[in-house]
Protein backbone atom coordinates (compact mmCIF):
# COMPACT_ATOMS: atom_id res chain seq x y z
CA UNK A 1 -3.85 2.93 11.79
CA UNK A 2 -3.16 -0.03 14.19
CA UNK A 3 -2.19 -3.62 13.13
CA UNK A 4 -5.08 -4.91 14.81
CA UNK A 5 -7.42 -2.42 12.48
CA UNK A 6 -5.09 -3.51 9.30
CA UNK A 7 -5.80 -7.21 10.02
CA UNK A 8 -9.32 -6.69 10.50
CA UNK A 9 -9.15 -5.49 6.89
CA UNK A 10 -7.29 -8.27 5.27
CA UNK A 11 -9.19 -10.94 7.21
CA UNK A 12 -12.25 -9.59 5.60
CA UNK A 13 -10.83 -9.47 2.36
CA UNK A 14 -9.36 -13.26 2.71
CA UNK A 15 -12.89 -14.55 3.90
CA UNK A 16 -14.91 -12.78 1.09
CA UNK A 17 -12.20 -14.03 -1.85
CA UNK A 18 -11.99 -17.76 -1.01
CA UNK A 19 -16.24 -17.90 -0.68
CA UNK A 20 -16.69 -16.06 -4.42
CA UNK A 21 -13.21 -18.13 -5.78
CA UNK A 22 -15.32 -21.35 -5.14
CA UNK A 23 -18.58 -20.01 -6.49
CA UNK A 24 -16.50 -18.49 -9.55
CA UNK A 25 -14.85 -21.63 -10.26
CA UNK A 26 -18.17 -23.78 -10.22
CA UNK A 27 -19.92 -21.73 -12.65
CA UNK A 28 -16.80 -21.11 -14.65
CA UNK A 29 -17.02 -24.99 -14.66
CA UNK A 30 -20.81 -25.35 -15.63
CA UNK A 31 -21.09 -22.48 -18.20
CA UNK A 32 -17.47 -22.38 -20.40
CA UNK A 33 -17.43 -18.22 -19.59
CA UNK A 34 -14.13 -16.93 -19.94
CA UNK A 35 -15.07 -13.90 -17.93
CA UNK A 36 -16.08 -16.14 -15.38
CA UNK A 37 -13.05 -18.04 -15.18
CA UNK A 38 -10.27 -15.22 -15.21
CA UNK A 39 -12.66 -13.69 -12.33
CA UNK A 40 -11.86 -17.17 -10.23
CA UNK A 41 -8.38 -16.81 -11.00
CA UNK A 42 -8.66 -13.35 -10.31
CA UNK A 43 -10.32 -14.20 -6.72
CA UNK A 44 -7.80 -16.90 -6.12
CA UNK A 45 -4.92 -14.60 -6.72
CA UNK A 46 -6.09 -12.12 -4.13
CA UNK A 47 -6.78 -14.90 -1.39
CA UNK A 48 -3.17 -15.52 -1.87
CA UNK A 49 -2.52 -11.81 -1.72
CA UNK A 50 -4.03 -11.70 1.63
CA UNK A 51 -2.04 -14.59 3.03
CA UNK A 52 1.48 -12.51 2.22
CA UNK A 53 -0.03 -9.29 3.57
CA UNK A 54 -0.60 -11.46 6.93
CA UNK A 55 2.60 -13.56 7.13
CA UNK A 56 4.05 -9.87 6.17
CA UNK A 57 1.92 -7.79 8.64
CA UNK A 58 3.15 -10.95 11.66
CA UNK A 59 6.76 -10.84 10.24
CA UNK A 60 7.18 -6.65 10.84
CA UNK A 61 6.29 -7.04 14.09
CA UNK A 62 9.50 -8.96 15.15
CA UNK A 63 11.30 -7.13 18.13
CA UNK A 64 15.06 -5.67 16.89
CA UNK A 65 18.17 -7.38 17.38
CA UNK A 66 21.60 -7.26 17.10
CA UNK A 67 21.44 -7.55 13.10
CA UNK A 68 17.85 -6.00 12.38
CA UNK A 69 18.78 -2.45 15.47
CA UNK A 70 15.52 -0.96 14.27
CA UNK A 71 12.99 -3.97 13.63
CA UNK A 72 11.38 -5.43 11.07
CA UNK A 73 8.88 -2.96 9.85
CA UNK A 74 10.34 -3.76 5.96
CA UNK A 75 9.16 -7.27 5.85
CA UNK A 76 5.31 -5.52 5.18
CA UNK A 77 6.84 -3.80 2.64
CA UNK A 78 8.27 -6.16 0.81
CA UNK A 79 5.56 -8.51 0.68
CA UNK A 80 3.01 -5.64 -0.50
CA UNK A 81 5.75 -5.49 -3.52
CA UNK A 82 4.76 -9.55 -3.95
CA UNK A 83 1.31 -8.96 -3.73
CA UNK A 84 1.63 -6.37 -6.25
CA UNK A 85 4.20 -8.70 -8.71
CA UNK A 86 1.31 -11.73 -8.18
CA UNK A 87 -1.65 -9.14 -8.87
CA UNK A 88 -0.07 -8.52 -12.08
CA UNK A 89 1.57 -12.29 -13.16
CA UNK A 90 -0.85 -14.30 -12.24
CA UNK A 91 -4.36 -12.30 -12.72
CA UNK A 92 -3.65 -9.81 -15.33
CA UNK A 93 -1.13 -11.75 -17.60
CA UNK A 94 -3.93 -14.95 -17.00
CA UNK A 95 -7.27 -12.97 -17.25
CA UNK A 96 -5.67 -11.47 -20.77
CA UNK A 97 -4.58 -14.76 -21.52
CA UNK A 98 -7.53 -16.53 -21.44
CA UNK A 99 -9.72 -13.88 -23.14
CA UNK A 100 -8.12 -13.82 -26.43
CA UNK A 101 -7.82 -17.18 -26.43
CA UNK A 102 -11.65 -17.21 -26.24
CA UNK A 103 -11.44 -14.24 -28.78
CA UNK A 104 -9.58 -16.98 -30.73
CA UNK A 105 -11.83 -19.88 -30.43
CA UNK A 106 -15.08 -18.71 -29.17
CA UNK A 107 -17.31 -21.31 -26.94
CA UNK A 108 -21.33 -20.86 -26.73
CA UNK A 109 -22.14 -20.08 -22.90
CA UNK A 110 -24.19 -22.93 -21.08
CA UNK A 111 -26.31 -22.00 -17.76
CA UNK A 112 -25.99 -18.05 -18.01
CA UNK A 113 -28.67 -18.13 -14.93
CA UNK A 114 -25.53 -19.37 -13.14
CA UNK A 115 -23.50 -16.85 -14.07
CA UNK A 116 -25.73 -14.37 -12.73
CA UNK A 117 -26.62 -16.07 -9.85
CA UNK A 118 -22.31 -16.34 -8.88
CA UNK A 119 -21.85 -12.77 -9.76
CA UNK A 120 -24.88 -11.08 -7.76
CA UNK A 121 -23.14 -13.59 -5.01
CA UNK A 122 -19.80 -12.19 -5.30
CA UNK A 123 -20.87 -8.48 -5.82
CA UNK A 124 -22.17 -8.59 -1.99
CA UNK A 125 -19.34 -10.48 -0.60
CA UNK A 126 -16.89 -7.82 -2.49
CA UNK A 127 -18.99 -5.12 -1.73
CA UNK A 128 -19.05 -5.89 2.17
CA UNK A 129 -15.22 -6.41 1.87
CA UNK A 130 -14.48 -2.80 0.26
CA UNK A 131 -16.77 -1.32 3.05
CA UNK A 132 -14.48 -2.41 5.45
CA UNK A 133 -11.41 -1.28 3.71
CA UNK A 134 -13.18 1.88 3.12
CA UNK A 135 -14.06 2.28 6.28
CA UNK A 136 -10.78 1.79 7.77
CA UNK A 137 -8.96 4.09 4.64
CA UNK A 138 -11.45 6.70 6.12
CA UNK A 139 -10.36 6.97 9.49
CA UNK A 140 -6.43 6.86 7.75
CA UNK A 141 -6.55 9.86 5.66
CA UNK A 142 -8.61 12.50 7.89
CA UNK A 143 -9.45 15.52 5.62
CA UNK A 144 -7.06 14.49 2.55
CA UNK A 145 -8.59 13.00 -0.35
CA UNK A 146 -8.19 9.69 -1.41
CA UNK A 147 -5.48 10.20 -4.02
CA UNK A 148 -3.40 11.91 -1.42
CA UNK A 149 -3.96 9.56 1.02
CA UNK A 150 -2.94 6.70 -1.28
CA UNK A 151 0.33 8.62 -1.95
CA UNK A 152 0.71 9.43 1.53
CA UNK A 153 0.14 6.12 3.61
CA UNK A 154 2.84 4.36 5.04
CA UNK A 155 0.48 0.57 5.90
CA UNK A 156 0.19 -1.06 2.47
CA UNK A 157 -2.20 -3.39 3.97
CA UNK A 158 -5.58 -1.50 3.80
CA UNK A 159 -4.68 0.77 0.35
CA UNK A 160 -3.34 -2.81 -1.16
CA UNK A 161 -6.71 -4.35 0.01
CA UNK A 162 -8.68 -1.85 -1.15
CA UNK A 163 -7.50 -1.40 -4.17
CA UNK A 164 -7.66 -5.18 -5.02
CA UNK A 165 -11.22 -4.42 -3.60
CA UNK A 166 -12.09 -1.73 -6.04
CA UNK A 167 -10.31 -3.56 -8.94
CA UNK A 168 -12.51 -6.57 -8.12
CA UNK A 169 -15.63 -4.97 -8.44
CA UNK A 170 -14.99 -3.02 -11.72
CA UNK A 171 -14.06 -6.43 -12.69
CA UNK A 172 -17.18 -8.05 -11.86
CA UNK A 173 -19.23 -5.35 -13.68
CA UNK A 174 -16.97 -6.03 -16.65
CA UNK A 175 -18.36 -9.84 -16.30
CA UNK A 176 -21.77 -9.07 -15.51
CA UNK A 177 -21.92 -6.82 -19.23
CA UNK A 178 -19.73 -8.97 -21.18
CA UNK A 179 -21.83 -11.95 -19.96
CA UNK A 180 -25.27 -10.33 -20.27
CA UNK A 181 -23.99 -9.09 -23.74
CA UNK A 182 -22.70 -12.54 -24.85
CA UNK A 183 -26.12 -14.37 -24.52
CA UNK A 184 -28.83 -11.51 -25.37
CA UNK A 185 -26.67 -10.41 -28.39
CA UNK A 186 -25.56 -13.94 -29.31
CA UNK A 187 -21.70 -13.09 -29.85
CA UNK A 188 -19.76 -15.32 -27.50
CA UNK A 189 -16.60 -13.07 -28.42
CA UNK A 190 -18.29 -10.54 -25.96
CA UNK A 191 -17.37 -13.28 -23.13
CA UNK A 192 -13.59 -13.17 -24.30
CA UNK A 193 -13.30 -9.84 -24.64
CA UNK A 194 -14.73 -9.02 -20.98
CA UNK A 195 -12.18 -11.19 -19.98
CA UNK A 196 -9.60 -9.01 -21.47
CA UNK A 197 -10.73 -5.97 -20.32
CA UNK A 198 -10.68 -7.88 -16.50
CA UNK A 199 -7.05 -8.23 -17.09
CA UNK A 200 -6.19 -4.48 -18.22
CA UNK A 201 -8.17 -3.55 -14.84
CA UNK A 202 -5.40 -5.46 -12.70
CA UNK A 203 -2.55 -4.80 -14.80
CA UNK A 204 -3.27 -1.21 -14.01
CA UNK A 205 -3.81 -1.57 -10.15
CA UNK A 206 -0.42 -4.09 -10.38
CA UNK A 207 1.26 -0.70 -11.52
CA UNK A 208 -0.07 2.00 -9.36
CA UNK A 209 0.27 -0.76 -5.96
CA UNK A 210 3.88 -1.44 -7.34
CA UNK A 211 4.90 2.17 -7.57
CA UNK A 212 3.76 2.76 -4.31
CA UNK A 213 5.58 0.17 -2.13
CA UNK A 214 8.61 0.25 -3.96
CA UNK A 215 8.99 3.41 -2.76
CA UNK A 216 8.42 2.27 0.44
CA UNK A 217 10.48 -0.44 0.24
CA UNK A 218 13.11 1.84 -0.81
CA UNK A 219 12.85 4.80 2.02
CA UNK A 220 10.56 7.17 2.36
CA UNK A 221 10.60 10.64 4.59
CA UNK A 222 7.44 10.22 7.26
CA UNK A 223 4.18 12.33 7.98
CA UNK A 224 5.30 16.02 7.37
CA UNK A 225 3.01 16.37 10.70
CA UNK A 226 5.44 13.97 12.55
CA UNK A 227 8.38 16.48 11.31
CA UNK A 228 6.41 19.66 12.15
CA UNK A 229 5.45 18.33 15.28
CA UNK A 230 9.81 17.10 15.85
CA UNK A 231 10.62 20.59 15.27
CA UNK A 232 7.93 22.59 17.03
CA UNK A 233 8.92 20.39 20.13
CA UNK A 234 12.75 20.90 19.79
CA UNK A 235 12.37 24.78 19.02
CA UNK A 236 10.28 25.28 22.42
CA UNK A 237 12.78 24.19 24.76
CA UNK A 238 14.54 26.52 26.60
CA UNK A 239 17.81 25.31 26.38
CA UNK A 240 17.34 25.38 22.33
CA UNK A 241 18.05 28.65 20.45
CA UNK A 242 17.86 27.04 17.12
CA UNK A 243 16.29 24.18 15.63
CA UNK A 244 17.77 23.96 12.31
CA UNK A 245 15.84 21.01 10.97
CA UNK A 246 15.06 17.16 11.08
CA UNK A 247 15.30 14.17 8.56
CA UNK A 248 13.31 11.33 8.87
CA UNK A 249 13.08 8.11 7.04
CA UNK A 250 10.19 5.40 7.33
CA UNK A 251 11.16 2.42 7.84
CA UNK A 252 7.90 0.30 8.61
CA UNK A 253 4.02 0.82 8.55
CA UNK A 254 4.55 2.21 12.35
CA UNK A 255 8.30 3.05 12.47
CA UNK A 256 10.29 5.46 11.92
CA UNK A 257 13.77 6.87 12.66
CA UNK A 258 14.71 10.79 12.69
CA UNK A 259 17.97 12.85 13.12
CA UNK A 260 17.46 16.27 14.67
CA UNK A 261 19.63 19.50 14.22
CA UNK A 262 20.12 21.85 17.21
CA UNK A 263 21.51 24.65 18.13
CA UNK A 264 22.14 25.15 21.79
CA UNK A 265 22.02 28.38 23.66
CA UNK A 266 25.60 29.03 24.63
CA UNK A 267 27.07 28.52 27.94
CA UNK A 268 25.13 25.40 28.78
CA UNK A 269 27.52 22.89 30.41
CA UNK A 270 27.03 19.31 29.34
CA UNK A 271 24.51 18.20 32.37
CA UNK A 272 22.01 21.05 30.86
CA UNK A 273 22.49 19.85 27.39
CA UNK A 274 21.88 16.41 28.21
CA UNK A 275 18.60 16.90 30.38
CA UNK A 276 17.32 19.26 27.25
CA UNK A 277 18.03 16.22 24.90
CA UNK A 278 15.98 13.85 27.50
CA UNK A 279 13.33 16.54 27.77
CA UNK A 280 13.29 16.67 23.81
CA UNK A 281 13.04 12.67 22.83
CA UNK A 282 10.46 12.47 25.84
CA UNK A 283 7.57 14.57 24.79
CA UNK A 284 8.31 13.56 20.76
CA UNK A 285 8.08 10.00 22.15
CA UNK A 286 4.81 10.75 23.73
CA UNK A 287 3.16 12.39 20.44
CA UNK A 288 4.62 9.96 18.36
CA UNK A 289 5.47 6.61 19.66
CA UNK A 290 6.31 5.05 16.07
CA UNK A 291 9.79 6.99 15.90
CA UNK A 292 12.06 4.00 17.03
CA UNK A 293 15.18 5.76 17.04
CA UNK A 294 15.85 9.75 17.48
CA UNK A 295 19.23 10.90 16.45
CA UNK A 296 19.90 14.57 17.99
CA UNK A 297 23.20 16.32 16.52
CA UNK A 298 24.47 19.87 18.14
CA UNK A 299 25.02 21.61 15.02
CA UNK A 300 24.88 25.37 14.21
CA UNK A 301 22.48 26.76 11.65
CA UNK A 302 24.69 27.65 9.37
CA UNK A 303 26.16 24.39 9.16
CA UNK A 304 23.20 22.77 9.02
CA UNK A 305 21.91 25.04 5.99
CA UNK A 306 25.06 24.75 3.77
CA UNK A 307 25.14 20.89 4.21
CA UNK A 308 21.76 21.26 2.69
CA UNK A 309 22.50 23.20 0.15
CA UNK A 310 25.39 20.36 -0.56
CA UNK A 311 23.19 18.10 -0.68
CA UNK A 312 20.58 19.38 -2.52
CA UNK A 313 23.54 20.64 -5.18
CA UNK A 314 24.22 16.69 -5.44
CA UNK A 315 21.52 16.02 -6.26
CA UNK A 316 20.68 18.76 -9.08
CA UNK A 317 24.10 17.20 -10.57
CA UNK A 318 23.00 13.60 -11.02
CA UNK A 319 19.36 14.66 -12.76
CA UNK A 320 21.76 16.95 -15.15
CA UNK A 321 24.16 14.04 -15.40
CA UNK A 322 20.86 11.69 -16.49
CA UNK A 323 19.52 13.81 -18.79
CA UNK A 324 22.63 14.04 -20.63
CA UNK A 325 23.10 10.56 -20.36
């Protein structure tokens, strides 16, 4: 997905939380609901959420220098990890907060037409902002499903803005019944306890959003379609009688960086081995444009394979190490 398509996305979202924040916070005002309220906070927080995503999203798109050689694509990362810190601090921890303190000391509700009035509001303003995200996510994952996707996409911005999407409207259906249930049932607890249940919904998309960027922040391998495509490319040339295989590593929503293992036919001089490595970055460039850097090392398979199996052997030792430990 472009950056033009992923601010499209969190515009909508920023547009859509700052109308129902105000509308949330007047009839939090007017009626004492503490559903109400912790659903202003809970629209403030993700205004602020979409502010980050933006300064992040302008921020990764800084050219490289000297001390950043392969950009800034990290910076989006990093501030999807905020957003995901603030979605949990400030929304859950305050939308928990505040129900059991109306749990606690229960108030009667005062204007419920209000209420209803603020929530029908926001559930079309919310409802046109997950379209969008949906939309977008759509076009993003192809023929996976959306779990897969999720696990799979390398742009927090539209799976962080959809999921504060989707956690916003199970939220406001948590409202709407706690609300509704408050008044006709005449146990203002109901209000507090909605309230609650609005902050379990965001602790829980604060944990699945944090999961998911931190690895990101953290490294990730790219698209195994980007690493099929690498060595389907390399393998074709003629001057290649071995393409052992590739690592890549991404390092922004539309970069990445890959190191390539060949083995060259013998008896090329250097000339033909050069041309076959221009030939090589050239039409990977052309498929994939978001590889930044591509590192190509002659190497023989059987070099390649038993630094694998190193590594991979490394690696078996420090899970056995952990367990013991």
């Amino acid at each position: 997905m472009s950056s033009s398509s992923s601010k499209i996305v969190v515009y909508a979202a920023l547009v859509g939380n700052l109308l129902i924040a105000l509308s949330k916070f007047i009839a939090a005002y007017f009626t004492n609901s503490a559903a109400m309220l912790s659903e202003a906070i809970h629209s403030v927080v993700d205004s602020l959420n979409e502010i980050l995503l933006l300064y992040g999203l302008k921020k990764s798109q800084k050219p490289a220098n000297y001390r950043h050689p392969f950009g800034y694509g990290r910076e989006l990362y990093f501030w999807a990890f905020i957003v995901a810190l603030l979605v949990f601090a400030l929304g859950a921890v305050v939308s928990i907060y505040q129900g059991v303190s109306h749990i606690l000391q229960p108030e009667e509700m005062k204007y419920p037409l209000v209420n209803y009035l603020v929530l029908g509001f926001a559930i079309l303003c919310e409802g046109a902002s997950w379209w969008v995200a949906v939309k977008n996510f759509k076009k993003m994952k192809g023929s996976l499903g959306y779990f897969e996707a999720f696990k799979r996409s390398k742009d927090p911005t539209t799976f962080t803005v959809l999921f504060e999407d989707s956690a916003a409207l199970i939220g406001l259906i948590i409202a709407l019944i706690g609300i509704t249930a408050a008044q006709f049932l005449q146990i203002p607890i109901l209000d507090g306890v909605a309230s609650v249940l609005i902050g379990v919904v965001l602790a829980v998309s604060a944990f699945l959003l944090a999961r998911e960027t931190k690895g990101l922040l953290l490294g990730e391998t790219a698209d195994p379609e980007l690493r099929k495509n690498v060595l389907r490319i390399a393998q074709d040339d003629e001057a290649v009688y071995s393409a052992n295989g590739v690592l890549t590593e991404q390092i922004g929503a539309h970069q990445v960086i890959a190191s390539l293992s060949l083995e060259f036919k013998d008896g090329l001089i250097s000339d033909e081995i050069e041309n076959c490595v221009n030939r090589i970055e050239a039409q990977i460039k052309q498929i994939h444009p978001e590889i930044v850097a591509l590192f190509i090392k002659p190497q023989s398979n059987e070099v390649w394979l038993e630094r694998m199996k190193g590594r991979l052997n490394q690696q078996n030792g420090e899970i056995v190490a952990a367990k013991v430990k």
